[in-house]
Protein backbone atom coordinates (compact mmCIF):
# COMPACT_ATOMS: atom_id res chain seq x y z
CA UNK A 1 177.60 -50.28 28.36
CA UNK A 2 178.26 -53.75 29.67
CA UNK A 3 181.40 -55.51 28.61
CA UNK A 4 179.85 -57.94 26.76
CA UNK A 5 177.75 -56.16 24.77
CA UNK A 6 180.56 -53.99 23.74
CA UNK A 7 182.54 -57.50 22.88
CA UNK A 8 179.16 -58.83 20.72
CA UNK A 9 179.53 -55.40 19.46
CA UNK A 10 182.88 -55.77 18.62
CA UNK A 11 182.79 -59.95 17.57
CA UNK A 12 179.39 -58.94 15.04
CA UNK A 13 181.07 -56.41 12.53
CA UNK A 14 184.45 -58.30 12.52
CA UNK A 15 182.50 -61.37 11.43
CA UNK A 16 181.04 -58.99 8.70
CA UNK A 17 184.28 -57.27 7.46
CA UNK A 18 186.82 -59.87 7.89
CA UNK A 19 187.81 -61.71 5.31
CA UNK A 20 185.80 -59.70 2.64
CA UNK A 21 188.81 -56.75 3.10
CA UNK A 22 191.84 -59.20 3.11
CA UNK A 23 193.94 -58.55 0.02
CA UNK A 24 192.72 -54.62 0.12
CA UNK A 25 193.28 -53.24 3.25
CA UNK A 26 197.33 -53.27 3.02
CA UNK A 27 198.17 -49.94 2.88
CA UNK A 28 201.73 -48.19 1.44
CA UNK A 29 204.40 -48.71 3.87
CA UNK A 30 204.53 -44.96 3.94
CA UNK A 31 201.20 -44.34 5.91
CA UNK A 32 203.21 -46.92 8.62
CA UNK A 33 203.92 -44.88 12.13
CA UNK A 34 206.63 -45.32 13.76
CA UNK A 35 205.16 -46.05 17.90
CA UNK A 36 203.34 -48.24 18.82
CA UNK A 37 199.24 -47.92 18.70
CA UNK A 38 198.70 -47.36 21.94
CA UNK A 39 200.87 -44.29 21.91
CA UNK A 40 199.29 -42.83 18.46
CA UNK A 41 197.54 -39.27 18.93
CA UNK A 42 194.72 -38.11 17.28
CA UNK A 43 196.92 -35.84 15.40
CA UNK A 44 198.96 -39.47 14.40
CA UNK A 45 195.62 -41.11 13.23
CA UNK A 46 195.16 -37.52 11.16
CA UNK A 47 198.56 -37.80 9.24
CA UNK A 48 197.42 -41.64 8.23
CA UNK A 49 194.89 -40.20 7.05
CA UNK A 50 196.39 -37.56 5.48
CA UNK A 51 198.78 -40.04 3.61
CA UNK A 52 195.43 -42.74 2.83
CA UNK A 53 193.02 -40.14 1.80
CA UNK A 54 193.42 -40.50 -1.99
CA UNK A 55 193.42 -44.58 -1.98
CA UNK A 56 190.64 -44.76 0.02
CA UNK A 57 188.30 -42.97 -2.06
CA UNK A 58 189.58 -44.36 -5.26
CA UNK A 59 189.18 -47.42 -3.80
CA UNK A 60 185.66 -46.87 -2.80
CA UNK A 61 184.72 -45.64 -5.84
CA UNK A 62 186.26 -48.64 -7.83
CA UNK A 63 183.72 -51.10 -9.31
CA UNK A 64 180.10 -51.19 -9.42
CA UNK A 65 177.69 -50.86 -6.37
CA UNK A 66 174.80 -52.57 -6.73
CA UNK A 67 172.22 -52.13 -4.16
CA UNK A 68 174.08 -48.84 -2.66
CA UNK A 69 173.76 -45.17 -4.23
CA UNK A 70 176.71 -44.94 -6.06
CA UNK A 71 176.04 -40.65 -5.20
CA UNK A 72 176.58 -41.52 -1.76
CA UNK A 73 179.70 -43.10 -2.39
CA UNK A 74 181.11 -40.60 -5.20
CA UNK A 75 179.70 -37.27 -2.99
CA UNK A 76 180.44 -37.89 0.63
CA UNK A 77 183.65 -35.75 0.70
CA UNK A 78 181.19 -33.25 -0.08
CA UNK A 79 178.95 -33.55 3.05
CA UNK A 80 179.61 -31.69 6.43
CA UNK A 81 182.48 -32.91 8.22
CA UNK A 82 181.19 -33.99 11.64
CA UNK A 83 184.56 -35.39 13.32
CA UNK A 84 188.12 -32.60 13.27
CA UNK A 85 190.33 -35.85 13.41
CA UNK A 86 190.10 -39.71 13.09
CA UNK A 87 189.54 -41.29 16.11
CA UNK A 88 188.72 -44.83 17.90
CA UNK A 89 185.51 -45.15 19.67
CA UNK A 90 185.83 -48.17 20.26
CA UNK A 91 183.81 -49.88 17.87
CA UNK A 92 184.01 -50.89 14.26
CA UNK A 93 186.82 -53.44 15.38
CA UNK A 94 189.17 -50.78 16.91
CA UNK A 95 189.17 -48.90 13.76
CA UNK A 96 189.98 -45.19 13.16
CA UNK A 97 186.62 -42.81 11.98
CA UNK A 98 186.27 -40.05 10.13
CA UNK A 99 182.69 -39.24 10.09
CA UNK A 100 180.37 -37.08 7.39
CA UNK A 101 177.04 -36.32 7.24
CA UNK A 102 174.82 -34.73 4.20
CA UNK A 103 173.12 -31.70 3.95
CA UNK A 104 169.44 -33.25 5.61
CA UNK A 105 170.94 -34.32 8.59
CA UNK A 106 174.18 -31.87 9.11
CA UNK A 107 172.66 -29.44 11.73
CA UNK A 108 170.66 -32.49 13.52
CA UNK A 109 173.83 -34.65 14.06
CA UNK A 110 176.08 -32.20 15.13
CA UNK A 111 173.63 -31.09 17.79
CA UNK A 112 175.16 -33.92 19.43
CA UNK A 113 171.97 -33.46 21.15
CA UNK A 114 171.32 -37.29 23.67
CA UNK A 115 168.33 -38.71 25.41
CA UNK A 116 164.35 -36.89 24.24
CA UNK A 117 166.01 -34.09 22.52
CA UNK A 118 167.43 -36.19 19.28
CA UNK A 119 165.86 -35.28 16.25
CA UNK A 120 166.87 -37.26 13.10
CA UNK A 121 165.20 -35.99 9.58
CA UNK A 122 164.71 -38.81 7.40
CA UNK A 123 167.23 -38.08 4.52
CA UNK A 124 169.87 -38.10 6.39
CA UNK A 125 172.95 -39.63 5.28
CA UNK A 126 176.11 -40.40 7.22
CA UNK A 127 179.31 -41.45 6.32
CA UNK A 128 182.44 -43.46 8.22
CA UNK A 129 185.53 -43.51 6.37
CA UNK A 130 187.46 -45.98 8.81
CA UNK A 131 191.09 -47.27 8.45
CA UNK A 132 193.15 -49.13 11.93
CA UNK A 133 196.37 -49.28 12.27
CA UNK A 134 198.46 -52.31 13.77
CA UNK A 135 200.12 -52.55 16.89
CA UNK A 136 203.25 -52.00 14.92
CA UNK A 137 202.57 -49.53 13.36
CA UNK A 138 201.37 -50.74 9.82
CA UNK A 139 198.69 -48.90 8.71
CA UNK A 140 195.12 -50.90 6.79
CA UNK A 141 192.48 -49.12 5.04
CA UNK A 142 189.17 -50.30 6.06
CA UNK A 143 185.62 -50.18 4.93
CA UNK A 144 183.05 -46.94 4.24
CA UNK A 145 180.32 -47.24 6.31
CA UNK A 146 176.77 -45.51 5.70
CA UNK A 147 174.07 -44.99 7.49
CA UNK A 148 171.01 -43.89 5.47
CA UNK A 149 167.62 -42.51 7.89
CA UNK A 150 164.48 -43.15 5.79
CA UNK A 151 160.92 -42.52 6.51
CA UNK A 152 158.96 -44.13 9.66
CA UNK A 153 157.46 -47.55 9.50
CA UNK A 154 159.73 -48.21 6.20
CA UNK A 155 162.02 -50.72 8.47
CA UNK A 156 160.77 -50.87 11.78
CA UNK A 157 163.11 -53.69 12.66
CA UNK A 158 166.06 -51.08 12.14
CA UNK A 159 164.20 -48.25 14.10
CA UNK A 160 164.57 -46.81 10.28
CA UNK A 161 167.88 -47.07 9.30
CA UNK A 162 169.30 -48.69 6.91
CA UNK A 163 172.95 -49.98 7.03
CA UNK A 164 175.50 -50.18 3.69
CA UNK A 165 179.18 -50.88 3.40
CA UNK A 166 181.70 -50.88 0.81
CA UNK A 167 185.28 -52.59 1.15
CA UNK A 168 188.17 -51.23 0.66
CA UNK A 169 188.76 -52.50 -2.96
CA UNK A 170 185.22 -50.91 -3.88
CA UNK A 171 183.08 -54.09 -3.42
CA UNK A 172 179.21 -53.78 -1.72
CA UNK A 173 179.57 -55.83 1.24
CA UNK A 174 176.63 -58.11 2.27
CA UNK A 175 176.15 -58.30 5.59
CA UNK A 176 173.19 -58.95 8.54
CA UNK A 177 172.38 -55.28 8.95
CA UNK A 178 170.30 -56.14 12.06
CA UNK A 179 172.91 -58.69 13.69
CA UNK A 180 176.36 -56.54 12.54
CA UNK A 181 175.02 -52.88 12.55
CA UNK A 182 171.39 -52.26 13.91
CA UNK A 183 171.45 -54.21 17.37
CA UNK A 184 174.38 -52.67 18.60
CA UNK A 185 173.55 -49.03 17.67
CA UNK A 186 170.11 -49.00 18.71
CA UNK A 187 171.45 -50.61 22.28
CA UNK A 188 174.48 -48.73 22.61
CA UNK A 189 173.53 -45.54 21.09
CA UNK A 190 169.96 -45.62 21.87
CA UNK A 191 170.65 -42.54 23.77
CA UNK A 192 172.11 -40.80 20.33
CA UNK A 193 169.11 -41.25 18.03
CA UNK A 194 171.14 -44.74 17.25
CA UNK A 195 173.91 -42.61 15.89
CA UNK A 196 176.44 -43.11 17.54
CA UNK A 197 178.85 -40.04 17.77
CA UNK A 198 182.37 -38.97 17.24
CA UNK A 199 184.00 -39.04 20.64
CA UNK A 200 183.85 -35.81 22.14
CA UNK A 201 187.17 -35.00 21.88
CA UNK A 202 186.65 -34.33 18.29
CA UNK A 203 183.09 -33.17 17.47
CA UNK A 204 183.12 -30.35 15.40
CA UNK A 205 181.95 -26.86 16.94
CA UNK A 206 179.35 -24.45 16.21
């Protein structure tokens, strides 16, 4: 991937998520590490987690949610886990991923199959929890992303995806799917079906 398209990448969702998170991504003082990012293991990212789980699926779960399934939001902890830890790709504004996916797509994604030999049955459902955590330290929840395969020739624009976030506080966030989600998965992850997988450090094993 070319550095600038890993910067659009990068530049597009922030646009998305900034400011609509401000106010509910402060987390308790007590998910704070104490190193620096840069020296944060996976195993680091998992005890944030550990200590953020709870808020961040109240918090997801707070308030109405519109145009997105309020199942996917209330069930996803139910779904196969497809990630062992949080970790950074890279992507998603340097934020930390744990990533689910339903029952219809479980076996498919964590094929981790690239190139001709992705399959992705529409139903499938996957899930990002995400949450970053400063260079000091402080930890910030951040949004739940979802990515939702539906049938072919249903959005052709979005190779058949569509794209749905909440915030942290619970809200739907509107955003340009194509410009903030769909152009940089189906270019950078073109090889992945669009998915765009954990980092292999910490697929889950079959």
């Amino acid at each position: 991937m070319t550095r600038f398209l890993r910067a659009a990448c990068l530049a597009s969702v922030a646009a998305g998520v900034g400011l609509a998170v401000l106010g509910a991504d402060r987390a308790h003082a007590a998910c704070d590490v104490d190193k620096p990012r840069a020296e944060m293991s996976y195993e680091d990212a998992q005890a944030v987690w550990e200590c953020l789980k709870d808020d961040l699926y109240a918090g997801y779960n707070a308030g109405p949610k519109r145009w997105i399934p309020k199942a996917f939001v209330e069930d996803y902890r139910d779904w196969g886990l497809a990630s062992t830890l949080p970790a950074d790709p890279g992507f998603h504004s340097g934020r930390y991923l744990l990533t689910y996916v339903n029952e219809t797509g479980f076996d498919a994604y964590t094929e981790f199959a690239e190139g001709d030999d992705v399959t992705v049955p529409a139903g499938t459902v996957i899930a990002k929890e995400s949450f970053t955590v400063t260079e000091d330290g402080a930890a910030r929840k951040g949004p739940l992303f979802f990515m939702q395969k539906v049938e072919a020739g249903v959005s052709p624009e979005t190779d058949d995806w569509y794209y749905m976030m909440v915030a942290p506080g619970g809200q739907p966030m509107a955003i340009n799917v194509y410009t903030a989600c769909s152009q940089c998965h189906q270019e950078t992850f073109a090889h992945q079906g669009g998915m765009g997988y954990p980092v292999p450090e910490v697929r889950v094993s079959k």
